[in-house]
C-alpha atoms as a PDB file:
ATOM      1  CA  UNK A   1      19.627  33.132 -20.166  1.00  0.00           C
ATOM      2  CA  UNK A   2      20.566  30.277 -18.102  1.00  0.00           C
ATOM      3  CA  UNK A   3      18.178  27.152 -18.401  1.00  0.00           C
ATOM      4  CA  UNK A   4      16.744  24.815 -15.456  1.00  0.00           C
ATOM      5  CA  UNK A   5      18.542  22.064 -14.892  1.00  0.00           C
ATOM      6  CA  UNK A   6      16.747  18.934 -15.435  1.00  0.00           C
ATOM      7  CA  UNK A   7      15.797  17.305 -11.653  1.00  0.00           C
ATOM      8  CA  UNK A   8      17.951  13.690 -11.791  1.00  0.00           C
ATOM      9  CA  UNK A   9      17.618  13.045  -7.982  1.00  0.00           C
ATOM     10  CA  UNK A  10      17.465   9.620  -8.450  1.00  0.00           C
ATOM     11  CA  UNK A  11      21.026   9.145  -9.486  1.00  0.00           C
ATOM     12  CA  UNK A  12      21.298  11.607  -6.479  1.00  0.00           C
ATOM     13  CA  UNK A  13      24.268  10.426  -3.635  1.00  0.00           C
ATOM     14  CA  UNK A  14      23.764  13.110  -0.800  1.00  0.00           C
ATOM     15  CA  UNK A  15      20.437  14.379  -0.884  1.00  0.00           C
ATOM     16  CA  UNK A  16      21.657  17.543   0.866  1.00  0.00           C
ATOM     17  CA  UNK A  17      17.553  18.872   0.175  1.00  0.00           C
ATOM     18  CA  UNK A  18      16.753  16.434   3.423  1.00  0.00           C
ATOM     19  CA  UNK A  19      18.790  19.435   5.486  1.00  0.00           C
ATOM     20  CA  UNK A  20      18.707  22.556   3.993  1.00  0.00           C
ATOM     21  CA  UNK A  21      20.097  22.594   0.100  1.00  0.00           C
ATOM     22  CA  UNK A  22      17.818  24.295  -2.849  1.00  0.00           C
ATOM     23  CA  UNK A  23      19.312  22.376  -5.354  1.00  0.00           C
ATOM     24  CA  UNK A  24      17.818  23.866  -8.262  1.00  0.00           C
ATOM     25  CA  UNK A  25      16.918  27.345  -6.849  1.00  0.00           C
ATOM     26  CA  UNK A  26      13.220  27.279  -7.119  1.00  0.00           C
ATOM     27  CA  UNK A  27      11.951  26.871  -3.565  1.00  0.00           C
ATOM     28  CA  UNK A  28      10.343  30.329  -3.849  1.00  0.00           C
ATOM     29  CA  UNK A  29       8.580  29.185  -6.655  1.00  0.00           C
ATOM     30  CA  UNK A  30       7.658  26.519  -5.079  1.00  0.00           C
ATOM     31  CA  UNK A  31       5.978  28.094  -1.933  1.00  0.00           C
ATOM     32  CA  UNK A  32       3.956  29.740  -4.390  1.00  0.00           C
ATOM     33  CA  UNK A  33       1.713  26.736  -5.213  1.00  0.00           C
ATOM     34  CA  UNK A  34       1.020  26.364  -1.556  1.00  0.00           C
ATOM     35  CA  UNK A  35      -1.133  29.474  -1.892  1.00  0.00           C
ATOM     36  CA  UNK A  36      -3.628  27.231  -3.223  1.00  0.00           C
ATOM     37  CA  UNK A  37      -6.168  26.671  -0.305  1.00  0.00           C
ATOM     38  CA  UNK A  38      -7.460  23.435  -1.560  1.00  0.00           C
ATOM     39  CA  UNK A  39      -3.847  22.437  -1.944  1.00  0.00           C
ATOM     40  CA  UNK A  40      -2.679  23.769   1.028  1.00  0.00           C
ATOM     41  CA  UNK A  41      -5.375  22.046   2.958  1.00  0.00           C
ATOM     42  CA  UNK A  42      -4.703  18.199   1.506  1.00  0.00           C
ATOM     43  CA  UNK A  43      -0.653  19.216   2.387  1.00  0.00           C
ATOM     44  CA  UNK A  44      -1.575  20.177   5.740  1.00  0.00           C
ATOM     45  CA  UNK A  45      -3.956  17.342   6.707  1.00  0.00           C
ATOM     46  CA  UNK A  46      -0.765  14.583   5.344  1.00  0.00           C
ATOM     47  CA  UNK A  47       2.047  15.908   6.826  1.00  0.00           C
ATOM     48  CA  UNK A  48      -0.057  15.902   9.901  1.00  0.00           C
ATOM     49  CA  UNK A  49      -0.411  11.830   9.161  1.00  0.00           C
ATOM     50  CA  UNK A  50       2.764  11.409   8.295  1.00  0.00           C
ATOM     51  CA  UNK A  51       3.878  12.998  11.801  1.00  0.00           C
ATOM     52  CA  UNK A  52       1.498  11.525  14.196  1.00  0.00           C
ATOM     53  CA  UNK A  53       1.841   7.858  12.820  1.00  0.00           C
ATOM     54  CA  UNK A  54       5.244   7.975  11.128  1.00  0.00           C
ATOM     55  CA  UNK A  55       6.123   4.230  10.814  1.00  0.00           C
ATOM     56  CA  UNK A  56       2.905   3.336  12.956  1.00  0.00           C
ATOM     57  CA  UNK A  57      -0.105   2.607  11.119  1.00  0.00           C
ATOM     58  CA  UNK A  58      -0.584   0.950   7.695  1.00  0.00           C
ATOM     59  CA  UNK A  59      -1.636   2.453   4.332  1.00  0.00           C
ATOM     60  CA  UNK A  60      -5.397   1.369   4.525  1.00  0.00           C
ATOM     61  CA  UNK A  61      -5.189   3.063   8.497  1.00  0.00           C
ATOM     62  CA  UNK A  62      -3.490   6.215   6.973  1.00  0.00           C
ATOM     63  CA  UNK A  63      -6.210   6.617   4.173  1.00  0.00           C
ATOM     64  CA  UNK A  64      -9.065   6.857   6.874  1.00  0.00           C
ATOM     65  CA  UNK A  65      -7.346   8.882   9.472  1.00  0.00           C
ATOM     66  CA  UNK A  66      -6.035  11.264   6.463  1.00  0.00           C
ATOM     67  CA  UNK A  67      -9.933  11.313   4.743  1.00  0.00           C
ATOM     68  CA  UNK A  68     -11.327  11.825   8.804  1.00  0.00           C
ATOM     69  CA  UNK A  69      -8.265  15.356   8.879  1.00  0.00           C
ATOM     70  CA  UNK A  70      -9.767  16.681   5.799  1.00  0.00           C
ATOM     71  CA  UNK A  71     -13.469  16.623   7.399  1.00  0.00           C
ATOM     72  CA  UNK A  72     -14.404  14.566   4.149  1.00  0.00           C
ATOM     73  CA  UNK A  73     -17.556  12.500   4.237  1.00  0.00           C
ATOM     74  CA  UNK A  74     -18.215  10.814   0.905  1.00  0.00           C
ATOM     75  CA  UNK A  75     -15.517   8.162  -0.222  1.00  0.00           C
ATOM     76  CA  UNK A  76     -14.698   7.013  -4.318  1.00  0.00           C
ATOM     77  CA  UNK A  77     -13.663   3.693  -4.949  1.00  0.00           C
ATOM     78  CA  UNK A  78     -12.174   3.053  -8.504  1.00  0.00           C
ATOM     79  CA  UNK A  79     -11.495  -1.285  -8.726  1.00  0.00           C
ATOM     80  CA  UNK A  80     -10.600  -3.949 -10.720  1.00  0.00           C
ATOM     81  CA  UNK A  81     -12.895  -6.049 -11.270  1.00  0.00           C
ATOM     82  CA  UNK A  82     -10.024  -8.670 -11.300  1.00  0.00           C
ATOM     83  CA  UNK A  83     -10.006  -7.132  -7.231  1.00  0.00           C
ATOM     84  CA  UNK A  84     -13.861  -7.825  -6.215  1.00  0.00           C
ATOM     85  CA  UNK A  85     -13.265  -9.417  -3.274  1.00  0.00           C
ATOM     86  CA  UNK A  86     -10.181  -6.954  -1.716  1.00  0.00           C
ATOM     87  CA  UNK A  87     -12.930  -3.994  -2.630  1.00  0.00           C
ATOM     88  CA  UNK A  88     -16.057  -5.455  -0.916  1.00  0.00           C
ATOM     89  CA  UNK A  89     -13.587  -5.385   2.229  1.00  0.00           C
ATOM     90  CA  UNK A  90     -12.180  -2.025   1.775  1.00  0.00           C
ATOM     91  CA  UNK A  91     -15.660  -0.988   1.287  1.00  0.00           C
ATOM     92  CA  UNK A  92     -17.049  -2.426   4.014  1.00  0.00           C
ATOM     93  CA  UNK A  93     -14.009  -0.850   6.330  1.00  0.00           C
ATOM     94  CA  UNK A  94     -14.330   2.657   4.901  1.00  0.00           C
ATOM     95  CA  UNK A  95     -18.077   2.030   5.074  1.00  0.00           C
ATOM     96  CA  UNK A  96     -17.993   2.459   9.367  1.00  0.00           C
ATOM     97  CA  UNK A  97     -17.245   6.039   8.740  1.00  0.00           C
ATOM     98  CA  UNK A  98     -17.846   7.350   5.066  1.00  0.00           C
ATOM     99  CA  UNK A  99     -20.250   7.355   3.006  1.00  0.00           C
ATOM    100  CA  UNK A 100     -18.412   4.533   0.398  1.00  0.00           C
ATOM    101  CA  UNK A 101     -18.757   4.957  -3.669  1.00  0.00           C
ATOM    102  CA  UNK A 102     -17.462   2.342  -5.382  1.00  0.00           C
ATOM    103  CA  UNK A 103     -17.236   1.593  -9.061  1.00  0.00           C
ATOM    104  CA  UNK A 104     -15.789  -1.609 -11.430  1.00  0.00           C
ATOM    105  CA  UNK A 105     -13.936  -0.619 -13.711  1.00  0.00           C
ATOM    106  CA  UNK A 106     -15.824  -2.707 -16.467  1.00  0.00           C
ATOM    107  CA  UNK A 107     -18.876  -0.251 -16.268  1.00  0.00           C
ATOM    108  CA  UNK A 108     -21.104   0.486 -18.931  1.00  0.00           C
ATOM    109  CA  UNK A 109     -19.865  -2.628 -20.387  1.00  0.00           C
ATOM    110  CA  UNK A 110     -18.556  -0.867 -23.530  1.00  0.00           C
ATOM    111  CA  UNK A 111     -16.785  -3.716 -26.138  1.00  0.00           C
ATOM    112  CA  UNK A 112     -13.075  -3.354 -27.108  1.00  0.00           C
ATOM    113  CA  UNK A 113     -14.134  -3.575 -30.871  1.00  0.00           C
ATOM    114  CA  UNK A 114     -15.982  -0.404 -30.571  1.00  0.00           C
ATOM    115  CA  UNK A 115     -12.299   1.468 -30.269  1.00  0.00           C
ATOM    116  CA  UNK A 116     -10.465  -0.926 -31.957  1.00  0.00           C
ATOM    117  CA  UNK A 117      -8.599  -2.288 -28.749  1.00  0.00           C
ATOM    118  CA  UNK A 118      -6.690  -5.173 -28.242  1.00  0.00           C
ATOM    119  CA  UNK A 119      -8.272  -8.104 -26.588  1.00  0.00           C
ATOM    120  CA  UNK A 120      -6.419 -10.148 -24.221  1.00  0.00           C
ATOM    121  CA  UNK A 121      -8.372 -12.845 -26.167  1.00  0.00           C
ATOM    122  CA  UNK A 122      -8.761 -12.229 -29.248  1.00  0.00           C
ATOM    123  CA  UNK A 123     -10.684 -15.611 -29.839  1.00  0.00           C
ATOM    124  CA  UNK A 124     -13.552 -14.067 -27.633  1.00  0.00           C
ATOM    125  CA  UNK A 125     -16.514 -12.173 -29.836  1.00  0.00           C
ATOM    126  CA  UNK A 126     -17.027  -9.303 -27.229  1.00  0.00           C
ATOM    127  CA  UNK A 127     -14.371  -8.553 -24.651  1.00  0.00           C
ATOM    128  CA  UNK A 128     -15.752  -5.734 -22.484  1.00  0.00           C
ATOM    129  CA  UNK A 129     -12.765  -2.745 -22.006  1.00  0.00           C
ATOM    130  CA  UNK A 130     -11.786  -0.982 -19.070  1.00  0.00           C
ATOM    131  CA  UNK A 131     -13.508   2.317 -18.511  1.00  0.00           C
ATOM    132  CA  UNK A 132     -11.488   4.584 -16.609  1.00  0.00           C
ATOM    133  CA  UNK A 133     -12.793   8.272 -17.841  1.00  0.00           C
ATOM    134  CA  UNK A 134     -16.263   6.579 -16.824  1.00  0.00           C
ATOM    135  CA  UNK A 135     -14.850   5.261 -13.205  1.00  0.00           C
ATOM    136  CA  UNK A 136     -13.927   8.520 -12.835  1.00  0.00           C
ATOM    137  CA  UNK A 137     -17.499  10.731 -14.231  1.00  0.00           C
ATOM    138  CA  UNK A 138     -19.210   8.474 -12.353  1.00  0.00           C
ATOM    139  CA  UNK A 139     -17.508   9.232  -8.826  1.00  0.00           C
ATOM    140  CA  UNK A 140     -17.506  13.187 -10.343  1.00  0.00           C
ATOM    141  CA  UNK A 141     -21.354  12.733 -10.172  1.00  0.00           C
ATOM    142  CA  UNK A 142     -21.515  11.762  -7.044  1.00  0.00           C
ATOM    143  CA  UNK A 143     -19.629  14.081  -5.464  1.00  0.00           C
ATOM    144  CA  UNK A 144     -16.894  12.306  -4.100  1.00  0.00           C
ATOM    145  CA  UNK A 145     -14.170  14.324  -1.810  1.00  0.00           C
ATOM    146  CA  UNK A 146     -11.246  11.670  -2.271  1.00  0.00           C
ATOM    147  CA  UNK A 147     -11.272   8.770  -4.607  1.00  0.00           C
ATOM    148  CA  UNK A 148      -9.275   5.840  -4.325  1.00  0.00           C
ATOM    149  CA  UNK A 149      -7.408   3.015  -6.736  1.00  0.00           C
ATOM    150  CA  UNK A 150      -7.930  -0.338  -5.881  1.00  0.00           C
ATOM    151  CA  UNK A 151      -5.729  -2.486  -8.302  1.00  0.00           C
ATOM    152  CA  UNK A 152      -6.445  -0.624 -11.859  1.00  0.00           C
ATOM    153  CA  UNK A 153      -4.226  -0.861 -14.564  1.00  0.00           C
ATOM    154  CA  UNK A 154      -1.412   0.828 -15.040  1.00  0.00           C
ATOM    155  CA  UNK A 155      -2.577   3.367 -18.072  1.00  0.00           C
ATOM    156  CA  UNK A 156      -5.815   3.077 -16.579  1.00  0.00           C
ATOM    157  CA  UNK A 157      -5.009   4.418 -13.561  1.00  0.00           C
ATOM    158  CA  UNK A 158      -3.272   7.538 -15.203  1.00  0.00           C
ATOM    159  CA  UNK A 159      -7.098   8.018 -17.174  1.00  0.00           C
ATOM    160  CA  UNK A 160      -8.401   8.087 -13.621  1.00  0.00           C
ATOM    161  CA  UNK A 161      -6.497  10.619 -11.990  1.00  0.00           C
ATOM    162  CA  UNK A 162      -6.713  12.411 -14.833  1.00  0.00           C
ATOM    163  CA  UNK A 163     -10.257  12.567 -15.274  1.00  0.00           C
ATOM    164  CA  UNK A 164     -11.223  12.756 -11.405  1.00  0.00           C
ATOM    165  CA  UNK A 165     -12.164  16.040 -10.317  1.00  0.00           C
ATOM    166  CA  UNK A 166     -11.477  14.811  -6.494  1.00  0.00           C
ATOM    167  CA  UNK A 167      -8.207  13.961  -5.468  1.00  0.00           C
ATOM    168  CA  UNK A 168      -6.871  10.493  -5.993  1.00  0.00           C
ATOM    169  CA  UNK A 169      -4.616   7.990  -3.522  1.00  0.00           C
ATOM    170  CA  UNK A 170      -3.730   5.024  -4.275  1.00  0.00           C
ATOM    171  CA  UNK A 171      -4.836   1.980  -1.737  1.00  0.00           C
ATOM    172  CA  UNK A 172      -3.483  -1.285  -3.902  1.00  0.00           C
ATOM    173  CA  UNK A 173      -1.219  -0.801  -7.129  1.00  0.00           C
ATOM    174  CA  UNK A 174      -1.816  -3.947  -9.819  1.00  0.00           C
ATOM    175  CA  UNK A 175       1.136  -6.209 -10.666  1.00  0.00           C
ATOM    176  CA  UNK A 176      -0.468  -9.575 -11.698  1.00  0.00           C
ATOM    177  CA  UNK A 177       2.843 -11.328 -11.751  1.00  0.00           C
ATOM    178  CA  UNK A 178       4.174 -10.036  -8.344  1.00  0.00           C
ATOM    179  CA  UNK A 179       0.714 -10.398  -6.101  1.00  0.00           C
ATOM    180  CA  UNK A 180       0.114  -6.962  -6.401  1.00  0.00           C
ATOM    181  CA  UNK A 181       3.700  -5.971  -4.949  1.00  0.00           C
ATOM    182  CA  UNK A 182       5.893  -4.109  -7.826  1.00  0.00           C
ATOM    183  CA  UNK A 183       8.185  -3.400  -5.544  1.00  0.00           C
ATOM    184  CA  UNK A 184       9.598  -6.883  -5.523  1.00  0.00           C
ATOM    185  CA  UNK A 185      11.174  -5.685  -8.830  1.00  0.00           C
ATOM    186  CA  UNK A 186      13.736  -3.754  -7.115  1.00  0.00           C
ATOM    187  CA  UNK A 187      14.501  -5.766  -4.044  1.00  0.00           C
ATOM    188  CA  UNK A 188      14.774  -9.109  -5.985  1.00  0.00           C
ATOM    189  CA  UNK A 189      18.219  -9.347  -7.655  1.00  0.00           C
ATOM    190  CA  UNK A 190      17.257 -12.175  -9.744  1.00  0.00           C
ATOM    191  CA  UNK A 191      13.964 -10.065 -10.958  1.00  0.00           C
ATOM    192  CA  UNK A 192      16.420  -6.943 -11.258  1.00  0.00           C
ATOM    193  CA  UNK A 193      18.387  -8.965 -13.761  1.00  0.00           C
ATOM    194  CA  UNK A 194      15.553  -8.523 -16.372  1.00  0.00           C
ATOM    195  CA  UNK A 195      15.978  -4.904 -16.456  1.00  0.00           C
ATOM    196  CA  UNK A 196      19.708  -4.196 -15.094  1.00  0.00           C
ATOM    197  CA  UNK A 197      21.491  -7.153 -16.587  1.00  0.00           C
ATOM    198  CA  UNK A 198      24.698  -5.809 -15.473  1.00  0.00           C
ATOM    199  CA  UNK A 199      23.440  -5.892 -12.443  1.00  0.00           C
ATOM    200  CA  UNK A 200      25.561  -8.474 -10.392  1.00  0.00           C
ATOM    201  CA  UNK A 201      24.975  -7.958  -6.718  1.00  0.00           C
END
């Protein structure tokens, strides 16, 4: 029996799949999970985005006009709390059409020591951890038809989509280091150089 081959399109230098090529054979497979409604539906409603205001509007504009082609109403808001003042405005946008949920991610105020966790200062006597799986029940509770990550951490934000029944975009990815841009990583040779030191370009 012949075995998949493992996808590497990264390393990728034609990208014959943008025309017509099925690389790996498995297109019919792959139809097959577009017989989902629900996913067929949230497809639909962003390649419709994605045609109508291709290289138009940005992220935050795509978010509302995608949540408005899905017919959803009620909004989740998963933020840093590091990111107060960036939700309060997304809120407040979202807020003239959607009913807005939003949640810190240091609720329920559960300590660090109770798990065992490392504290970013271990000096401190209660550090409070970041609660993710609760972000996440919380907005489940509630109802919420699409959730979205303002600035959580990266591990935390894998809890969240994992725990969140609705489905999950991202508005604002954390990067403390490169204001909240990680991209700078690849498009700054002298960053690059950390992690490609061969890199000489």
């Amino acid at each position: 029996m012949k075995k998949n081959p493992k996808p590497r399109c990264a390393s990728c230098k034609h990208f014959d799949c943008y025309i017509d090529k099925d690389c790996f054979s498995r297109a019919d497979s792959h139809r097959e999970l577009y017989n989902s409604e629900h996913i067929k539906e949230l497809h639909r409603a962003a390649t419709a985005i994605e045609g109508r205001h291709y290289c138009i509007e940005p992220r935050l504009r795509e978010i509302i006009l995608f949540a408005k082609e899905m017919n959803f109403r009620k909004l989740g808001l998963a933020f840093c709390v590091g990111m107060q003042e960036e939700a309060k405005v997304l809120a407040d946008i979202l807020k003239q059409d959607f009913d807005v949920i939003s949640v810190c991610c240091k609720v329920s105020a559960i300590p660090k020591s109770e798990y065992n966790l490392e504290q970013i200062h271990p000096e401190k006597e209660v550090e409070v951890m970041c609660n993710p799986a609760g972000q996440a029940q919380l907005l489940n509770d509630a109802g919420t038809e699409l959730n979205i990550i303002c600035g959580l951490c990266v591990g935390h934000d894998a809890v969240f989509t994992m725990c969140s029944k609705a489905p999950v975009t991202t508005f604002i990815v954390k990067d403390r280091v490169l204001g909240h841009n990680p991209a700078v990583s690849l498009y700054t040779r002298y960053i690059r150089r950390k992690y490609l030191p061969e890199d000489n370009s």
